[in-house]
Protein backbone atom coordinates (compact mmCIF):
# COMPACT_ATOMS: atom_id res chain seq x y z
CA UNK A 1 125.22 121.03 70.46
CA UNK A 2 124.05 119.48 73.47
CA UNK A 3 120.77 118.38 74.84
CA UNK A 4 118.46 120.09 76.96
CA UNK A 5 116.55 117.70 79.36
CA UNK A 6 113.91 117.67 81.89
CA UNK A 7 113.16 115.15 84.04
CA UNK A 8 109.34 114.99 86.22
CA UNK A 9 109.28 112.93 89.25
CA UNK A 10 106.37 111.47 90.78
CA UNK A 11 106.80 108.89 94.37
CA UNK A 12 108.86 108.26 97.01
CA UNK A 13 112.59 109.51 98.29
CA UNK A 14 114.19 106.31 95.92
CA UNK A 15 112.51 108.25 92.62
CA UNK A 16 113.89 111.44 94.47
CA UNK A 17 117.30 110.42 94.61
CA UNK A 18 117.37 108.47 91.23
CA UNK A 19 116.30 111.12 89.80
CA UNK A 20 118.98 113.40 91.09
CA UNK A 21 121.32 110.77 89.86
CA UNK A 22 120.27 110.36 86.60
CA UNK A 23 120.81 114.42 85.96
CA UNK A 24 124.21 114.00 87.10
CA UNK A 25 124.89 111.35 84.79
CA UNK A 26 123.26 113.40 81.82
CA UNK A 27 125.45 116.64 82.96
CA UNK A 28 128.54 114.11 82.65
CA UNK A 29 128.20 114.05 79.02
CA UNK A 30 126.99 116.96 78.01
CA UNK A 31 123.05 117.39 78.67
CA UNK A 32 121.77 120.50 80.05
CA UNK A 33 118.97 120.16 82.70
CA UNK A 34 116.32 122.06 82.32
CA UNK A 35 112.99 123.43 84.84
CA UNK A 36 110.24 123.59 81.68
CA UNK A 37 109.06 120.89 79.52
CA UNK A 38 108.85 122.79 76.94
CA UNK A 39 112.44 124.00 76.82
CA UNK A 40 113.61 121.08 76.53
CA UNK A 41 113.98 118.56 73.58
CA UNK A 42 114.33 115.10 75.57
CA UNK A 43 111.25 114.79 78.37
CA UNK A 44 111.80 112.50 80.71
CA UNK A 45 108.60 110.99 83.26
CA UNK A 46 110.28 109.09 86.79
CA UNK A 47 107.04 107.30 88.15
CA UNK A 48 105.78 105.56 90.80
CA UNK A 49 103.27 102.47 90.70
CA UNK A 50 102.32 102.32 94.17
CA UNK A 51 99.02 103.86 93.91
CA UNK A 52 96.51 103.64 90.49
CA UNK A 53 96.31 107.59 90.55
CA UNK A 54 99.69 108.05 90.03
CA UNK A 55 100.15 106.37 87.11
CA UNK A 56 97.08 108.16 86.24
CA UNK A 57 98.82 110.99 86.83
CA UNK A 58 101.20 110.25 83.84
CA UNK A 59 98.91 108.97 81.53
CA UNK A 60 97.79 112.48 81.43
CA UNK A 61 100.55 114.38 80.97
CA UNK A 62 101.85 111.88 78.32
CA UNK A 63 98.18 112.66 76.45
CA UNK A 64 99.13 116.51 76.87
CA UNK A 65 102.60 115.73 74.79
CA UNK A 66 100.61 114.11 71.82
CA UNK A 67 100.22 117.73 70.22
CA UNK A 68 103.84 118.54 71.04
CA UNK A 69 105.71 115.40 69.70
CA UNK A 70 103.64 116.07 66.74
CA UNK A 71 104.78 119.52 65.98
CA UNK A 72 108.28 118.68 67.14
CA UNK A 73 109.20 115.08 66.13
CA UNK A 74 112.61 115.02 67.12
CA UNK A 75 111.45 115.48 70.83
CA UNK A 76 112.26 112.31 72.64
CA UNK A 77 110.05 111.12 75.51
CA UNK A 78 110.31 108.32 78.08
CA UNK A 79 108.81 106.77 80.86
CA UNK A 80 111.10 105.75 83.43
CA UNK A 81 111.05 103.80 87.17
CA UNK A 82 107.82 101.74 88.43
CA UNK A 83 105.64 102.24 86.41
CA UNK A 84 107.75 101.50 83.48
CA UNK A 85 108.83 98.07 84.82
CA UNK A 86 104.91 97.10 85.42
CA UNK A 87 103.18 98.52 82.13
CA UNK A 88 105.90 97.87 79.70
CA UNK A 89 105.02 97.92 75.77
CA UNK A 90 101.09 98.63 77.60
CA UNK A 91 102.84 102.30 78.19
CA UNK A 92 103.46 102.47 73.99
CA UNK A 93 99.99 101.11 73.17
CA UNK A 94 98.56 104.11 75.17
CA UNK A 95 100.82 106.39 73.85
CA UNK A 96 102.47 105.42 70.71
CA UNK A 97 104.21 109.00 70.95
CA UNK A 98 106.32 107.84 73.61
CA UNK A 99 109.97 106.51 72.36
CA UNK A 100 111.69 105.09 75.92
CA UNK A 101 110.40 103.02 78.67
CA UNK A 102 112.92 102.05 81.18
CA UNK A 103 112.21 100.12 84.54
CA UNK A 104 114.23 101.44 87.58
CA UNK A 105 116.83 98.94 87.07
CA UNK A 106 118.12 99.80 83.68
CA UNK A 107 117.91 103.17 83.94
CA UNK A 108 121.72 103.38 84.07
CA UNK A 109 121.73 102.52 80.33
CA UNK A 110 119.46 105.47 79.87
CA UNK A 111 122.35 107.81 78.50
CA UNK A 112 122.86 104.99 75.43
CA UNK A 113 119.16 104.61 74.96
CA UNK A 114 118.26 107.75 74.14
CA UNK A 115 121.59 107.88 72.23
CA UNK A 116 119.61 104.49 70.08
CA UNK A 117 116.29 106.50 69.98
CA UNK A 118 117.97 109.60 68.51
CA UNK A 119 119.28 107.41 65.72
CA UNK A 120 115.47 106.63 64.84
CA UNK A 121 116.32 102.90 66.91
CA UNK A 122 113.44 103.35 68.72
CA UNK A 123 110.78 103.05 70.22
CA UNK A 124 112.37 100.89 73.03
CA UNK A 125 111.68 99.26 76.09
CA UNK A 126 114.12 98.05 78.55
CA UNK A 127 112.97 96.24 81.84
CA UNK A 128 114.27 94.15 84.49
CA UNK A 129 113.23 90.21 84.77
CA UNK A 130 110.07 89.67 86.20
CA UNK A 131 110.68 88.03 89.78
CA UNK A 132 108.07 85.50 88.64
CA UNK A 133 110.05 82.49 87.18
CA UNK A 134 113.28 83.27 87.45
CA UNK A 135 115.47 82.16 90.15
CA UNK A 136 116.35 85.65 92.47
CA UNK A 137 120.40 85.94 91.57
CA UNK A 138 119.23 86.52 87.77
CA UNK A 139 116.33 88.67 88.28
CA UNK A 140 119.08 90.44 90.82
CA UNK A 141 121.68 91.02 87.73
CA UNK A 142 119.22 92.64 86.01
CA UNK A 143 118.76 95.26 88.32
CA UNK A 144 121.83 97.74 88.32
CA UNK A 145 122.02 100.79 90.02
CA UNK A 146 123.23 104.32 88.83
CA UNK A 147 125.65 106.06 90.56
CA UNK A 148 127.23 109.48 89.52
CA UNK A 149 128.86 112.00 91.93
CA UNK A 150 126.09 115.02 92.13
CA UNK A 151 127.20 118.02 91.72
CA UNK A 152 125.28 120.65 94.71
CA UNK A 153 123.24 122.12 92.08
CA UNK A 154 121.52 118.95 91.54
CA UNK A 155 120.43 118.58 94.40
CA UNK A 156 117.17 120.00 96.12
CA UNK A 157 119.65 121.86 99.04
CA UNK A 158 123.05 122.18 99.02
CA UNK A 159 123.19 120.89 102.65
CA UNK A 160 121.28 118.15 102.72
CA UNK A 161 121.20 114.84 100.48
CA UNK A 162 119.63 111.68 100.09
CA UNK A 163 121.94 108.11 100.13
CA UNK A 164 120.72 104.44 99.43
CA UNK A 165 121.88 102.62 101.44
CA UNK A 166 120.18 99.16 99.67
CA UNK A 167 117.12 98.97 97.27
CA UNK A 168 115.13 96.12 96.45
CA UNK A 169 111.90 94.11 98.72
CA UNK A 170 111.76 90.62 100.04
CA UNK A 171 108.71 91.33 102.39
CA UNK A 172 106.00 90.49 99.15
CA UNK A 173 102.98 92.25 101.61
CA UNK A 174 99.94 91.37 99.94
CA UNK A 175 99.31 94.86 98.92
CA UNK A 176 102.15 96.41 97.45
CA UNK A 177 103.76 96.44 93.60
CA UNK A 178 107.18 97.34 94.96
CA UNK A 179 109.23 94.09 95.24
CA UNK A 180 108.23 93.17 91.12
CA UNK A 181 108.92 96.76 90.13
CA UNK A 182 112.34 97.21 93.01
CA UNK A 183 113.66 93.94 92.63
CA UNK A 184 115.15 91.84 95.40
CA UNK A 185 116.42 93.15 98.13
CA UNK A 186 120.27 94.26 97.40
CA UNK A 187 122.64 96.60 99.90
CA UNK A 188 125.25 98.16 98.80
CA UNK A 189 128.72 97.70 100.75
CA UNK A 190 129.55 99.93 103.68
CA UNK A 191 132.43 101.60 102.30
CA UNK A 192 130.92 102.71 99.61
CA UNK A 193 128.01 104.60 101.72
CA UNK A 194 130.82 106.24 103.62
CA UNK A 195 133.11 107.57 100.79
CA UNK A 196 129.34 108.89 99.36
CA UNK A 197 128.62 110.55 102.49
CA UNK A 198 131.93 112.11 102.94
CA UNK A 199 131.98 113.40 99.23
CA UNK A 200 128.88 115.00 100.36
CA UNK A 201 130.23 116.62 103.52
CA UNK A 202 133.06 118.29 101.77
CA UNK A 203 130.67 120.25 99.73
CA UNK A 204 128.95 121.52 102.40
CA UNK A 205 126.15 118.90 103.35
CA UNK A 206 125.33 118.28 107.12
CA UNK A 207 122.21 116.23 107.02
CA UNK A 208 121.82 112.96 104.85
CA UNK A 209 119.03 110.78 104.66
CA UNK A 210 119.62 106.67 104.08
CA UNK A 211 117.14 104.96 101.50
CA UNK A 212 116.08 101.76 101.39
CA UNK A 213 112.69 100.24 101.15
CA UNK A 214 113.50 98.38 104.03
CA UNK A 215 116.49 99.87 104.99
CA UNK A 216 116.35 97.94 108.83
CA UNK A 217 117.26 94.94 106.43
CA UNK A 218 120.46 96.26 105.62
CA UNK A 219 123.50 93.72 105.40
CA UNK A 220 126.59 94.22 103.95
CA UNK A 221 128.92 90.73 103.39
CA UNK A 222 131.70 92.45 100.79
CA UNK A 223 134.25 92.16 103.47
CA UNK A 224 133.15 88.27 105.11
CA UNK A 225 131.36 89.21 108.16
CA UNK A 226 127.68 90.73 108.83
CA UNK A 227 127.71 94.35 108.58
CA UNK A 228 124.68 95.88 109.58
CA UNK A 229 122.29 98.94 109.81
CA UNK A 230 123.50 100.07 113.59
CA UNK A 231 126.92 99.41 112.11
CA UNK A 232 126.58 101.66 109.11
CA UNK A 233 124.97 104.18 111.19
CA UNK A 234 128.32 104.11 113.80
CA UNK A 235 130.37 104.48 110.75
CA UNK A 236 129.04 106.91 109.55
CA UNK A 237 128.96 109.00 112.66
CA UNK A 238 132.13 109.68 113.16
CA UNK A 239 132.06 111.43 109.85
CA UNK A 240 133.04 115.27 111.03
CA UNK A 241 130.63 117.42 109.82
CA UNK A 242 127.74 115.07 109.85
CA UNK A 243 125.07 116.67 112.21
CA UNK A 244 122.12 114.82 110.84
CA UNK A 245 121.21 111.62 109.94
CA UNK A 246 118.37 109.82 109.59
CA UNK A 247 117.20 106.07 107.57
CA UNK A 248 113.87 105.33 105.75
CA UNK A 249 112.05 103.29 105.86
CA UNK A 250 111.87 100.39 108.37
CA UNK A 251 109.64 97.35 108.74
CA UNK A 252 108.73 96.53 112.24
CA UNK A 253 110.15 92.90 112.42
CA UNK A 254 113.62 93.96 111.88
CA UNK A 255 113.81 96.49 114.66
CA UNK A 256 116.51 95.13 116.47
CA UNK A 257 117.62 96.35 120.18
CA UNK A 258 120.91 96.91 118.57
CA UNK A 259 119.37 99.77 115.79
CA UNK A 260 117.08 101.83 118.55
CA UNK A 261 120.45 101.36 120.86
CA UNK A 262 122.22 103.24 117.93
CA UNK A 263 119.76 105.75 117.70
CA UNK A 264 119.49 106.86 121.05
CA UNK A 265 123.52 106.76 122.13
CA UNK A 266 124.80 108.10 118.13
CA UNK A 267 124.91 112.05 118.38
CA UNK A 268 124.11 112.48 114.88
CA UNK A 269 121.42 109.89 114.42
CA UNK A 270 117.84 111.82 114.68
CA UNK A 271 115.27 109.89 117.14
CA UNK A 272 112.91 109.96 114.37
CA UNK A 273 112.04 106.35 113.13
CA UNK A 274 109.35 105.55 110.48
CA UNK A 275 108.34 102.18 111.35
CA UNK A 276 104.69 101.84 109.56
CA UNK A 277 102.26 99.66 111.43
CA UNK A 278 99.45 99.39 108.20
CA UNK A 279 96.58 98.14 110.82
CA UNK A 280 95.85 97.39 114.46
CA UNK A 281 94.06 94.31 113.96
CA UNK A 282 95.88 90.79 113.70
CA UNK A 283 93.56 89.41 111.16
CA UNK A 284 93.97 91.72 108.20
CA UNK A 285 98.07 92.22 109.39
CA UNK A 286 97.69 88.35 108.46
CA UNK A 287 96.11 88.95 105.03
CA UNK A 288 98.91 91.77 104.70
CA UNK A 289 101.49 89.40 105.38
CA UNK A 290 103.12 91.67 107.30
CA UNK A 291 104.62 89.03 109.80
CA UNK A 292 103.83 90.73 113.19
CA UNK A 293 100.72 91.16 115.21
CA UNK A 294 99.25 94.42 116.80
CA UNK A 295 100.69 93.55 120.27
CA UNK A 296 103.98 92.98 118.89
CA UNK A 297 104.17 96.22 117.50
CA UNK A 298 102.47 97.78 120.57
CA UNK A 299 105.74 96.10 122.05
CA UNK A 300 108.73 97.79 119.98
CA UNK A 301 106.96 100.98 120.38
CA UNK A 302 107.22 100.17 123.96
CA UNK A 303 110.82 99.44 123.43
CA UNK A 304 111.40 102.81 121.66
CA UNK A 305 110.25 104.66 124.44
CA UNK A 306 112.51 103.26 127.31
CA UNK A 307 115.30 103.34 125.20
CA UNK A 308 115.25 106.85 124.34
CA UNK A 309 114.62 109.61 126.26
CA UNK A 310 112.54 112.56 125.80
CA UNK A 311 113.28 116.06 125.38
CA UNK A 312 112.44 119.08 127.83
CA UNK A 313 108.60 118.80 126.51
CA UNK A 314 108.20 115.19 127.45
CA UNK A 315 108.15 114.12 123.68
CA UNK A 316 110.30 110.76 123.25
CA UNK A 317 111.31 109.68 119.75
CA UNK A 318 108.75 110.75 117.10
CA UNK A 319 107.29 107.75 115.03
CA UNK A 320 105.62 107.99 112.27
CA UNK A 321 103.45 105.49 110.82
CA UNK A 322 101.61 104.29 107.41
CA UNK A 323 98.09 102.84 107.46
CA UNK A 324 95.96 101.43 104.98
CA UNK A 325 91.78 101.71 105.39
CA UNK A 326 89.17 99.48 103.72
CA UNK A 327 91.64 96.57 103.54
CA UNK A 328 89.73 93.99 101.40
CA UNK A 329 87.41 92.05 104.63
CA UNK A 330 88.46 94.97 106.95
CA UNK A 331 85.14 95.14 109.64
CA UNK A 332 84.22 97.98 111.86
CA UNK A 333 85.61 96.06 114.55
CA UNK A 334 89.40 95.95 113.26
CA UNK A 335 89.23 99.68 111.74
CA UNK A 336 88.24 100.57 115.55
CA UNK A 337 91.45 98.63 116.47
CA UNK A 338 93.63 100.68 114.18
CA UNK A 339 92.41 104.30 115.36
CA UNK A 340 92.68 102.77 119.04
CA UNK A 341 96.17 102.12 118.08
CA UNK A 342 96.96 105.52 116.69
CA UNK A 343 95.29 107.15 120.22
CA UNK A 344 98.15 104.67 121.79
CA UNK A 345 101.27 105.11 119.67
CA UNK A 346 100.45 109.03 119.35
CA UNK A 347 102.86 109.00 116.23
CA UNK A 348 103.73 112.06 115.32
CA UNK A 349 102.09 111.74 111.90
CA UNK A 350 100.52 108.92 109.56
CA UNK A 351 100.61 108.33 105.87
CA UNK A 352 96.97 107.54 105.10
CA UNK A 353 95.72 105.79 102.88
CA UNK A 354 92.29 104.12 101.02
CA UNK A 355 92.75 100.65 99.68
CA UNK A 356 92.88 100.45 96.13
CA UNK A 357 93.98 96.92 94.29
CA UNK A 358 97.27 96.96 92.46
CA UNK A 359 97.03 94.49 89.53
CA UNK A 360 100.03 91.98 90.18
CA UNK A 361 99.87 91.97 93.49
CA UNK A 362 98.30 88.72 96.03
CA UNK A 363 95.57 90.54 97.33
CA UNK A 364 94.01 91.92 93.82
CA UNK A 365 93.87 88.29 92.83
CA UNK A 366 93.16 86.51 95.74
CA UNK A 367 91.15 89.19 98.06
CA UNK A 368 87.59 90.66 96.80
CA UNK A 369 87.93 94.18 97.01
CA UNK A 370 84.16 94.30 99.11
CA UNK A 371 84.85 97.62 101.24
CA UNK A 372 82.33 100.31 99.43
CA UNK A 373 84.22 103.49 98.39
CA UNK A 374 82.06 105.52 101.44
CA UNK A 375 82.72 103.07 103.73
CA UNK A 376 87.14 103.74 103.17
CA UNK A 377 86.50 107.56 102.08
CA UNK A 378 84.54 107.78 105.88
CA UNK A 379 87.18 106.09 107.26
CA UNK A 380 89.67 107.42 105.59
CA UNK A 381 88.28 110.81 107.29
CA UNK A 382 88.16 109.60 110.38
CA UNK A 383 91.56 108.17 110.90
CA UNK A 384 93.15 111.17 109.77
CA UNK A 385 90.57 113.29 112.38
CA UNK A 386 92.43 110.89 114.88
CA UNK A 387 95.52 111.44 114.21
CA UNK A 388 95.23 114.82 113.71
CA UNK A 389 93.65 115.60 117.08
CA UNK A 390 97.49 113.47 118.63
CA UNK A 391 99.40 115.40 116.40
CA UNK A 392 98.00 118.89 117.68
CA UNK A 393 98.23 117.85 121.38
CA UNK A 394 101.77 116.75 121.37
CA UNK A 395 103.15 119.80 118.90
CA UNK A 396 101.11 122.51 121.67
CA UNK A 397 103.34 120.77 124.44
CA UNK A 398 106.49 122.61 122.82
CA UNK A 399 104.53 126.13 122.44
CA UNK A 400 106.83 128.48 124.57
CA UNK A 401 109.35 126.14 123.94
CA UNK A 402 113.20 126.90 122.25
CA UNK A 403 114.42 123.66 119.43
CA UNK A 404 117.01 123.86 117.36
CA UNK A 405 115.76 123.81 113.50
CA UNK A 406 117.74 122.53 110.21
CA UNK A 407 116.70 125.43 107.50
CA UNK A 408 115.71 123.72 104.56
CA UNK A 409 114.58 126.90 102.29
CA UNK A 410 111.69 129.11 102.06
CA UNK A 411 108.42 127.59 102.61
CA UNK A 412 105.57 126.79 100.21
CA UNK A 413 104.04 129.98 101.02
CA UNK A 414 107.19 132.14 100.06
CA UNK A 415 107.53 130.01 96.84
CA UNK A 416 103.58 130.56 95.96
CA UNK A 417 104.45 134.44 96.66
CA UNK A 418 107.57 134.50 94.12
CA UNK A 419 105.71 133.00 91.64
CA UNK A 420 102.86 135.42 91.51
CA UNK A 421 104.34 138.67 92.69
CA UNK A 422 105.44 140.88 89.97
CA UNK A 423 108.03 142.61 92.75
CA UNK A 424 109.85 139.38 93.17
CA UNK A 425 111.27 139.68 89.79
CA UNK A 426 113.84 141.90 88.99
CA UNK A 427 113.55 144.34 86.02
CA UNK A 428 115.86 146.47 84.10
CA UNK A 429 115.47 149.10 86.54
CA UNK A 430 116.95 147.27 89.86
CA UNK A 431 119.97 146.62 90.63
CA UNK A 432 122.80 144.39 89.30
CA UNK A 433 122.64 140.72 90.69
CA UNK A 434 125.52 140.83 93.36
CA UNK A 435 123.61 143.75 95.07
CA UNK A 436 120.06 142.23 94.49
CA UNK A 437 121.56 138.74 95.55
CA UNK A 438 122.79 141.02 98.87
CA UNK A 439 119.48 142.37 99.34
CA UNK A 440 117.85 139.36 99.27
CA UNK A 441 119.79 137.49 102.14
CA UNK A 442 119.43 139.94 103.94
CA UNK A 443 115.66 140.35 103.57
CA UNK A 444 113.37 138.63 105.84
CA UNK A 445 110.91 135.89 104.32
CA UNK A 446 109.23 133.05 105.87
CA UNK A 447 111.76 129.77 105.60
CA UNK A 448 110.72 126.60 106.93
CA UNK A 449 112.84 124.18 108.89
CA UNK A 450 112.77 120.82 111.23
CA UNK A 451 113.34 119.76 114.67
CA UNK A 452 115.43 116.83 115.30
CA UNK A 453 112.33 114.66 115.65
CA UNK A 454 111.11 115.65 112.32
CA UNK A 455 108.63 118.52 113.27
CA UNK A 456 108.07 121.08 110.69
CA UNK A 457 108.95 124.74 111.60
CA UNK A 458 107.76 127.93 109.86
CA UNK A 459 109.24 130.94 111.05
CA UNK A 460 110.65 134.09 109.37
CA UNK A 461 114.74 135.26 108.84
CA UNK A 462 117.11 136.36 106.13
CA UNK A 463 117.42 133.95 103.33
CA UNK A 464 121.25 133.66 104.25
CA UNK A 465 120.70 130.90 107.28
CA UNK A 466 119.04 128.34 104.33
CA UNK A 467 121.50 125.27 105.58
CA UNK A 468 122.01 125.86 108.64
CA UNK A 469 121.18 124.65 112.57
CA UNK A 470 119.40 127.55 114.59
CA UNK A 471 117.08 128.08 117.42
CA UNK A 472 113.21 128.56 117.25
CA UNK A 473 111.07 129.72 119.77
CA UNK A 474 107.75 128.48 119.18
CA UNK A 475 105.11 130.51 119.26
CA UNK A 476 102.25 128.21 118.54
CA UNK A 477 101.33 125.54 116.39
CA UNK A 478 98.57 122.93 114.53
CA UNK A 479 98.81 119.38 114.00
CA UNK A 480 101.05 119.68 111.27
CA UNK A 481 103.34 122.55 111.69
CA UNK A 482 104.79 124.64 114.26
CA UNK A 483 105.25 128.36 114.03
CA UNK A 484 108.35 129.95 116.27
CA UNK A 485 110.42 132.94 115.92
CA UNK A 486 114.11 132.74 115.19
């Protein structure tokens, strides 16, 4: 009989697309994916460790399962991806129900591990090297990656799909857990990107996102010379079919000429580019390590916008950004410098977010964390009103405006409505499912969608254009969203 699993994701587009993977994998031999925990007899947590209140996060739920593991003992339950490979055996002190924790470069033995655990082998924990005192090759062969072809159901749309392109973090910033839970940086060869991507076309998918932590540091030796990002992305467009694409996320210092070239001359490359400053002030960039200063990124921004030209609203390439307030030191002084940034830049959108000290990272051991909690929830607040204020001005410019929009599916709102609304769930009494399934595409609900440059659209239509390109007429719009009419 086979398994029923379900698998919980918490973090960024890599946990996403592992994820995904990893239920493809399962389906390969047998295991049924399920939407419920508690239809399921093998529970499965993918975290992140970027941020203390995620793992938080898990802790919790893990403390909810206590009662269930104990009621049904053959349920298996692991921990899986960053925060696996940082707590380790700390994960089955705090929970002693748990059976599996696997870092996010073994979890391509996952399959055999729970295989182990179901034998009563377990509990067991299975983690990459730790970065720290081994030389990089070995710590590098400890970190394989799955790969399984993903069948469209899998997938969060049928026409659209995440693809790393490399995974892994040389960059160490003072701040950040990823390179000794990610591993070094590693890029996987060209060809193998493009047979993925074509896979994906045939079944239907025109838009596909590239992965990487620091995906502008992709290189790809397999065949002697330097391949690199610009030259994946030319590849790749000439892939019929392929009317979107887009590559997350890039660090500053390797934004070449050659890679904002690409993306303003490739037709299917979006001029959307997350390139995430952190601060505006040189001094705490320095503590950061980030390797740049403020006016060099006031430079490649500066770069961006001669190279690629705007649309009919005067809105060049959208960048978005990432910024981190109450950096330990961080004055009043060098947070001004970072909103006076933002006012410059106008990105489209920031990430925000309050300082918090990861433990195993250079600046929770070497930097006092001396910014009051106020002091980085007030400027938390007011970075975010800053931003905010850009981010309305520039979406009003396209009110009145007509921009093609990639449906992605019905929006939060619709979901929220489904959920709750008795109406939305057929009974004995309706219709069979090949009439209710005509009814419904037919029906107008509110879908949601994005420009080219990344803007969110909200608008309503019939289900049946989920997947597809179509034109918007915008009608108004707030800092985060725009609201059009097909």
């Amino acid at each position: 009989m086979s398994r029923r699993v379900y698998i919980e994701t918490v973090g960024c587009q890599m946990n996403m697309l592992d994820s995904e993977l990893l239920a493809a994998r399962l389906g390969e031999i047998g295991y049924q994916v399920v939407d419920e925990r508690r239809k399921a007899d093998t529970i499965l947590f993918n975290t992140c460790s970027v941020r203390q209140h995620a793992e938080d996060k898990i802790y919790s739920a893990l403390g909810r399962l206590k009662n269930l593991k104990e009621q049904r003992p053959g349920t298996i339950i692991g921990v899986l991806g960053c925060m696996a490979q940082r707590e380790g055996e700390t994960i089955l002190r705090r929970a002693p129900h748990v059976d599996l924790v696997v870092g996010p470069g073994r979890i391509v033995r996952l399959p055999e591990l729970i295989e182990q655990v179901a034998r009563g082998e377990g509990p067991l924990v299975e983690r990459s090297l730790d970065r720290r005192g081994h030389a990089q090759a070995e710590v590098a062969s400890t970190y394989a990656q799955l790969d399984a072809p993903r069948p469209t159901e899998l997938r969060p749309g049928t026409h659209q799909a995440y693809v790393r392109a490399m995974f892994g973090c040389d960059q160490f910033c003072t701040y950040c857990i990823v390179p000794s839970v990610r591993g070094p940086e590693q890029s996987r060869p060209a060809g193998e990107i493009e047979r993925e991507v074509r896979r994906l076309v045939d079944q239907g998918c025109i838009e596909v996102t590239l992965l990487g932590q620091a995906v502008n540091r992709y290189r790809d030796h397999s065949k002697g010379s330097e391949l690199r990002l610009a030259d994946l992305l030319a590849r790749l467009d000439r892939i019929t079919g392929l009317r979107r694409l887009r590559f997350i996320t890039n660090h500053p210092k390797y934004m070449t000429d050659e890679l904002i070239t690409a993306v303003a001359e490739l037709p299917s490359v979006c001029p959307y580019l997350h390139v995430p400053a952190q601060h505006g002030s040189d001094r705490i960039l320095r503590r950061m390590n980030r390797g740049y200063s403020a006016a060099y990124y006031r430079e490649l921004i500066e770069r961006i916008r001669q190279a690629i030209p705007a649309d009919e609203s005067g809105l060049g390439a959208a960048v978005t950004s990432d910024f981190i307030v109450g950096f330990p030191g961080e004055t009043d002084e060098e947070f001004a410098a970072t909103v006076e940034l933002v006012h410059w830049a106008r990105f489209k959108n920031s990430f925000i977010f309050k300082y918090s000290p990861r433990p195993g990272t250079q600046a929770a051991e070497r930097l006092p964390d001396d910014v009051p909690e106020p002091v980085k929830r007030q400027r938390n607040n007011a970075l975010l009103d800053a931003q905010n204020a850009v981010s309305l001005a520039d979406n009003q410019r396209l009110v009145g405006r007509c921009v093609e929009v990639f449906v992605e599916g019905p929006s939060k709102a619709t979901q929220k409505q489904n959920q709750h609304d008795p109406a939305a769930t057929p009974d004995r009494t309706t219709p069979d499912r090949t009439t209710l399934a005509v009814l419904e595409a037919d029906r107008p609900m509110q879908l949601v969608g994005r420009t080219r440059r990344d803007r969110i659209v909200v608008f309503d239509a019939p289900r049946q254009l989920i997947g597809r390109l179509v034109p918007v007429t915008i009608d108004k719009a707030d800092a985060c969203t725009l609201f059009g009419t097909i």
